[in-house]
Protein backbone atom coordinates (compact mmCIF):
# COMPACT_ATOMS: atom_id res chain seq x y z
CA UNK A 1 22.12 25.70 1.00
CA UNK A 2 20.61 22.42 1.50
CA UNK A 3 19.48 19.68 -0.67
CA UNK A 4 15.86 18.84 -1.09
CA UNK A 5 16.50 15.26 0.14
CA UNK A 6 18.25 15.85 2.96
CA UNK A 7 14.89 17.11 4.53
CA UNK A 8 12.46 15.04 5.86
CA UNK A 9 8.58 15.69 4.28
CA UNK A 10 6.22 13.22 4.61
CA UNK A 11 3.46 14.61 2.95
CA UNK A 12 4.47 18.21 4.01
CA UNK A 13 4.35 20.89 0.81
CA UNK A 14 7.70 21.72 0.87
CA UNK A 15 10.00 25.08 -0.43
CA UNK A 16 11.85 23.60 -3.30
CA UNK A 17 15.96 24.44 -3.05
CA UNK A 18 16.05 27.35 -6.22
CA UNK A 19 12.92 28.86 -4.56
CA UNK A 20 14.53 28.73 -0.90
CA UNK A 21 17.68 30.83 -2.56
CA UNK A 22 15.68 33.17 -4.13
CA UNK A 23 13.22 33.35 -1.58
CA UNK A 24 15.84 34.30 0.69
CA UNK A 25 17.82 36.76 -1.40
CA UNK A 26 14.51 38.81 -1.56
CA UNK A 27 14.43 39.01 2.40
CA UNK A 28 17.62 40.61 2.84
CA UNK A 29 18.50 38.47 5.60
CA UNK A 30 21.34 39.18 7.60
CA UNK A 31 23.28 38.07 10.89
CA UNK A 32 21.15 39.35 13.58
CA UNK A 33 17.83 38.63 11.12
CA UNK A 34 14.44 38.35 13.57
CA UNK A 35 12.18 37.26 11.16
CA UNK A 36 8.84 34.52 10.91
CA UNK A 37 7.92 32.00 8.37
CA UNK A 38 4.15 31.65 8.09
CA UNK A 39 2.80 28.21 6.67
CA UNK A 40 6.28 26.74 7.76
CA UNK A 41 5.54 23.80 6.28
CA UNK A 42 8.72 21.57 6.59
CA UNK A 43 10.63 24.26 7.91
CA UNK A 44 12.89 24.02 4.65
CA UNK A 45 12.73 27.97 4.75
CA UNK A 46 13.16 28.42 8.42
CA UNK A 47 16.14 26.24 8.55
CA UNK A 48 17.93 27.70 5.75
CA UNK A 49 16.99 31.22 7.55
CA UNK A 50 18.09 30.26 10.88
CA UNK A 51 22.29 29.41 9.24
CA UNK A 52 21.79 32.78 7.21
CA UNK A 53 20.47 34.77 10.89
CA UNK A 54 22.89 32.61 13.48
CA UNK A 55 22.55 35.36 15.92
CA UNK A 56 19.00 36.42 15.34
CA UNK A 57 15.61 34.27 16.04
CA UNK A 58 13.46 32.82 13.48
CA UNK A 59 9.99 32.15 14.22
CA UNK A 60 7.80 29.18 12.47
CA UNK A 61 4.27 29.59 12.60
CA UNK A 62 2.74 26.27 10.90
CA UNK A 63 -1.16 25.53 12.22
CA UNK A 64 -0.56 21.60 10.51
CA UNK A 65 -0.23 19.10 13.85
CA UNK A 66 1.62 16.81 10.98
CA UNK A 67 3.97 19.58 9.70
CA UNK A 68 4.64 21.04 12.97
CA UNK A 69 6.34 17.45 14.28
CA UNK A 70 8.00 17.47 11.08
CA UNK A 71 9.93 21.05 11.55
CA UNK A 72 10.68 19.71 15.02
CA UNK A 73 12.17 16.57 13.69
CA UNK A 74 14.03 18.82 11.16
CA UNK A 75 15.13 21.39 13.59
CA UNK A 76 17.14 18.13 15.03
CA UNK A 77 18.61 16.78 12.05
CA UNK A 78 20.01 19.52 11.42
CA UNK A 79 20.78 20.83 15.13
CA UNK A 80 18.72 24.57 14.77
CA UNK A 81 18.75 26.27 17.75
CA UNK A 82 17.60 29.52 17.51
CA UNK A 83 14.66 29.05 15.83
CA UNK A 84 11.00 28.58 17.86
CA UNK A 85 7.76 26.62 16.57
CA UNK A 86 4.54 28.49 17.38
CA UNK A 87 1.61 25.64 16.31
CA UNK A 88 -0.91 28.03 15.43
CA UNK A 89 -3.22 29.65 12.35
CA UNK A 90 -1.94 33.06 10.89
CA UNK A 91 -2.82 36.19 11.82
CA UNK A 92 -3.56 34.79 15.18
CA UNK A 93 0.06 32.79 15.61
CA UNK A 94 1.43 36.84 14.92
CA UNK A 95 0.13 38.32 17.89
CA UNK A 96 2.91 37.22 19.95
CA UNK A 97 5.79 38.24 17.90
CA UNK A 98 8.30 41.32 18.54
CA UNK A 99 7.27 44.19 17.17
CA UNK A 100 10.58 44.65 15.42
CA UNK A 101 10.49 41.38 12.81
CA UNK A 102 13.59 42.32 10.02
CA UNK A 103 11.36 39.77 8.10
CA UNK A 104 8.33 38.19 7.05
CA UNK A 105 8.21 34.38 4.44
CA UNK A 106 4.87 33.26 3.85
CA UNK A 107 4.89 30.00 2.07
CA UNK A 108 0.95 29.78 3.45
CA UNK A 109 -1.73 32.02 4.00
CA UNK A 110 -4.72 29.76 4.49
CA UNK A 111 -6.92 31.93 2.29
CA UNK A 112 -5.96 34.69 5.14
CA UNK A 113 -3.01 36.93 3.05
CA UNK A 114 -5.04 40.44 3.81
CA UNK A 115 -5.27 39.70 7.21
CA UNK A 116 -1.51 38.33 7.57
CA UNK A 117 -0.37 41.49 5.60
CA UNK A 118 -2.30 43.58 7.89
CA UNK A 119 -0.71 42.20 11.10
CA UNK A 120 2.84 42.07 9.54
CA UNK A 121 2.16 45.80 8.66
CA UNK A 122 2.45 46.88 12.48
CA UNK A 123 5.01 43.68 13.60
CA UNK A 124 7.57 44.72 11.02
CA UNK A 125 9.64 47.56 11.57
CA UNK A 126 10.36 50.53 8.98
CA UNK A 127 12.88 49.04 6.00
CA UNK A 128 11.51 45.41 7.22
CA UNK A 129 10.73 43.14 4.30
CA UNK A 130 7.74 40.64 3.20
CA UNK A 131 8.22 38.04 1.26
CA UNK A 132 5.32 35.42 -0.40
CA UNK A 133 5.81 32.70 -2.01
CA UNK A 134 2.08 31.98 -3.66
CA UNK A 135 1.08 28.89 -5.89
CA UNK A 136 -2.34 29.82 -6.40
CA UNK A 137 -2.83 32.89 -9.30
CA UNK A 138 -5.37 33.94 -6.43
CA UNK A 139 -2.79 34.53 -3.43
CA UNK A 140 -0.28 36.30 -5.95
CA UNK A 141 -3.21 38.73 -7.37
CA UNK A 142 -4.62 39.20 -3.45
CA UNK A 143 -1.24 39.88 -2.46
CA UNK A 144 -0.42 42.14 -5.41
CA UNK A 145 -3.36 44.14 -5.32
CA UNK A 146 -2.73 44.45 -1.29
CA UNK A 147 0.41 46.20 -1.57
CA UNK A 148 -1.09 48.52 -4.79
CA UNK A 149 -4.05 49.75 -3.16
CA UNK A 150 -1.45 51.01 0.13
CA UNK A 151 0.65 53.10 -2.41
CA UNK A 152 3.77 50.42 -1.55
CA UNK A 153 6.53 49.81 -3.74
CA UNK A 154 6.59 45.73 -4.70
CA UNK A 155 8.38 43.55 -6.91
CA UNK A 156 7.02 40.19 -8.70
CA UNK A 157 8.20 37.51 -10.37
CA UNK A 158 6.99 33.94 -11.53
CA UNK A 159 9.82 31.33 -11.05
CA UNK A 160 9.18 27.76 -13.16
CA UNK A 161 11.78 24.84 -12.39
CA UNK A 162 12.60 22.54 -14.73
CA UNK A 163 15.09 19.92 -13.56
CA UNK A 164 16.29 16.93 -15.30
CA UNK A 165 15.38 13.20 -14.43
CA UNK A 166 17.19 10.23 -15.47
CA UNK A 167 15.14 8.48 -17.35
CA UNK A 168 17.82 4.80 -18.26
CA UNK A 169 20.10 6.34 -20.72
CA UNK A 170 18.35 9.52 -21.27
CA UNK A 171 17.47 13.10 -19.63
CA UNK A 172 14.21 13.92 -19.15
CA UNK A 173 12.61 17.62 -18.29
CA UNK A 174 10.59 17.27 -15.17
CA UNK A 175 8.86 20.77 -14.32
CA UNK A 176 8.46 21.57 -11.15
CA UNK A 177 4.90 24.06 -10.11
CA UNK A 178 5.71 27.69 -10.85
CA UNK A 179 5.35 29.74 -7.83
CA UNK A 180 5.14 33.51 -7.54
CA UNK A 181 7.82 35.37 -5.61
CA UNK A 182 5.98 39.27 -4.36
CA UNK A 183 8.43 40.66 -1.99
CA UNK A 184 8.02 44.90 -0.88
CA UNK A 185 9.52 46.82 2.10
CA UNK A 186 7.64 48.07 4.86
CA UNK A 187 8.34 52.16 4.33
């Protein structure tokens, strides 16, 4: 895994390194992984996807011209090469995709996570998983209730950081925001 600061941000939201691991435990990810990263961001996810899946692909969707430059800078520092950008919005950024995706991330739904599901729900193939990393107490519920109201099997779980800062001769708890991990399989 890689260390927060060896990524270059900006002002890019960014997949912290304890939520990455966990993140990517819940997808299941394995050598010949074809999976997409919605709301790329940094591509801290995608990057850390595309070691894990060396001889699959990983796709980036990330609709941000800002963040999009960012991933490709990224993809370069840390020589990725079988991962693609796509520069668009989700669902629409989907359409394109292989039917067969081993995996979905989304790190950013754009107020869109019904829709997104919707798509992923014919792009992923049977046993495929979704994971969703949500901030926002609205994306988590949206998300949660989603999967409930199909009759599909998910799993939650709300993740808070706390790491320390040196603060001169003392430690000091700095929390980082708590963000909700909903993974399910596609049955």
């Amino acid at each position: 895994m890689i260390d927060d600061e060896k990524f270059l941000r900006g002002k890019i939201p960014m997949t912290k390194l304890e939520i990455r691991i966990l993140t990517l435990a819940k997808a299941k990810l394995e050598k010949n992984s074809i999976i997409v990263d919605i709301g790329a961001g940094t591509g801290s996810i995608t990057i850390e996807a595309a070691k894990i899946c060396s001889n699959g692909k990983i796709f980036a969707i990330e609709r941000n011209f800002e963040a999009v430059e960012l991933i490709k800078r990224n993809f370069e520092r840390f020589s990725v090469e079988n991962a693609e950008i796509i520069h668009s919005e989700a669902p629409d950024g989907l359409k394109n995709l292989p039917n067969e995706l081993d995996a979905a991330i989304i790190g950013g739904s754009g107020g869109k996570i019904e829709k997104i599901l919707d798509v992923l729900g014919k792009k992923l193939k049977i046993g495929g998983r979704i994971v969703i990393n949500a901030i926002t107490l609205q994306t988590a519920a949206k998300s949660i209730e989603y999967f409930r109201s199909r009759g599909q099997n998910y799993d939650a779980c709300q993740i808070q950081i706390t790491r320390l800062e040196k603060i001169g001769k003392y430690d000091m708890s700095k929390a980082l925001n708590p963000v909700w991990i909903i993974s399910a399989e596609k049955i």
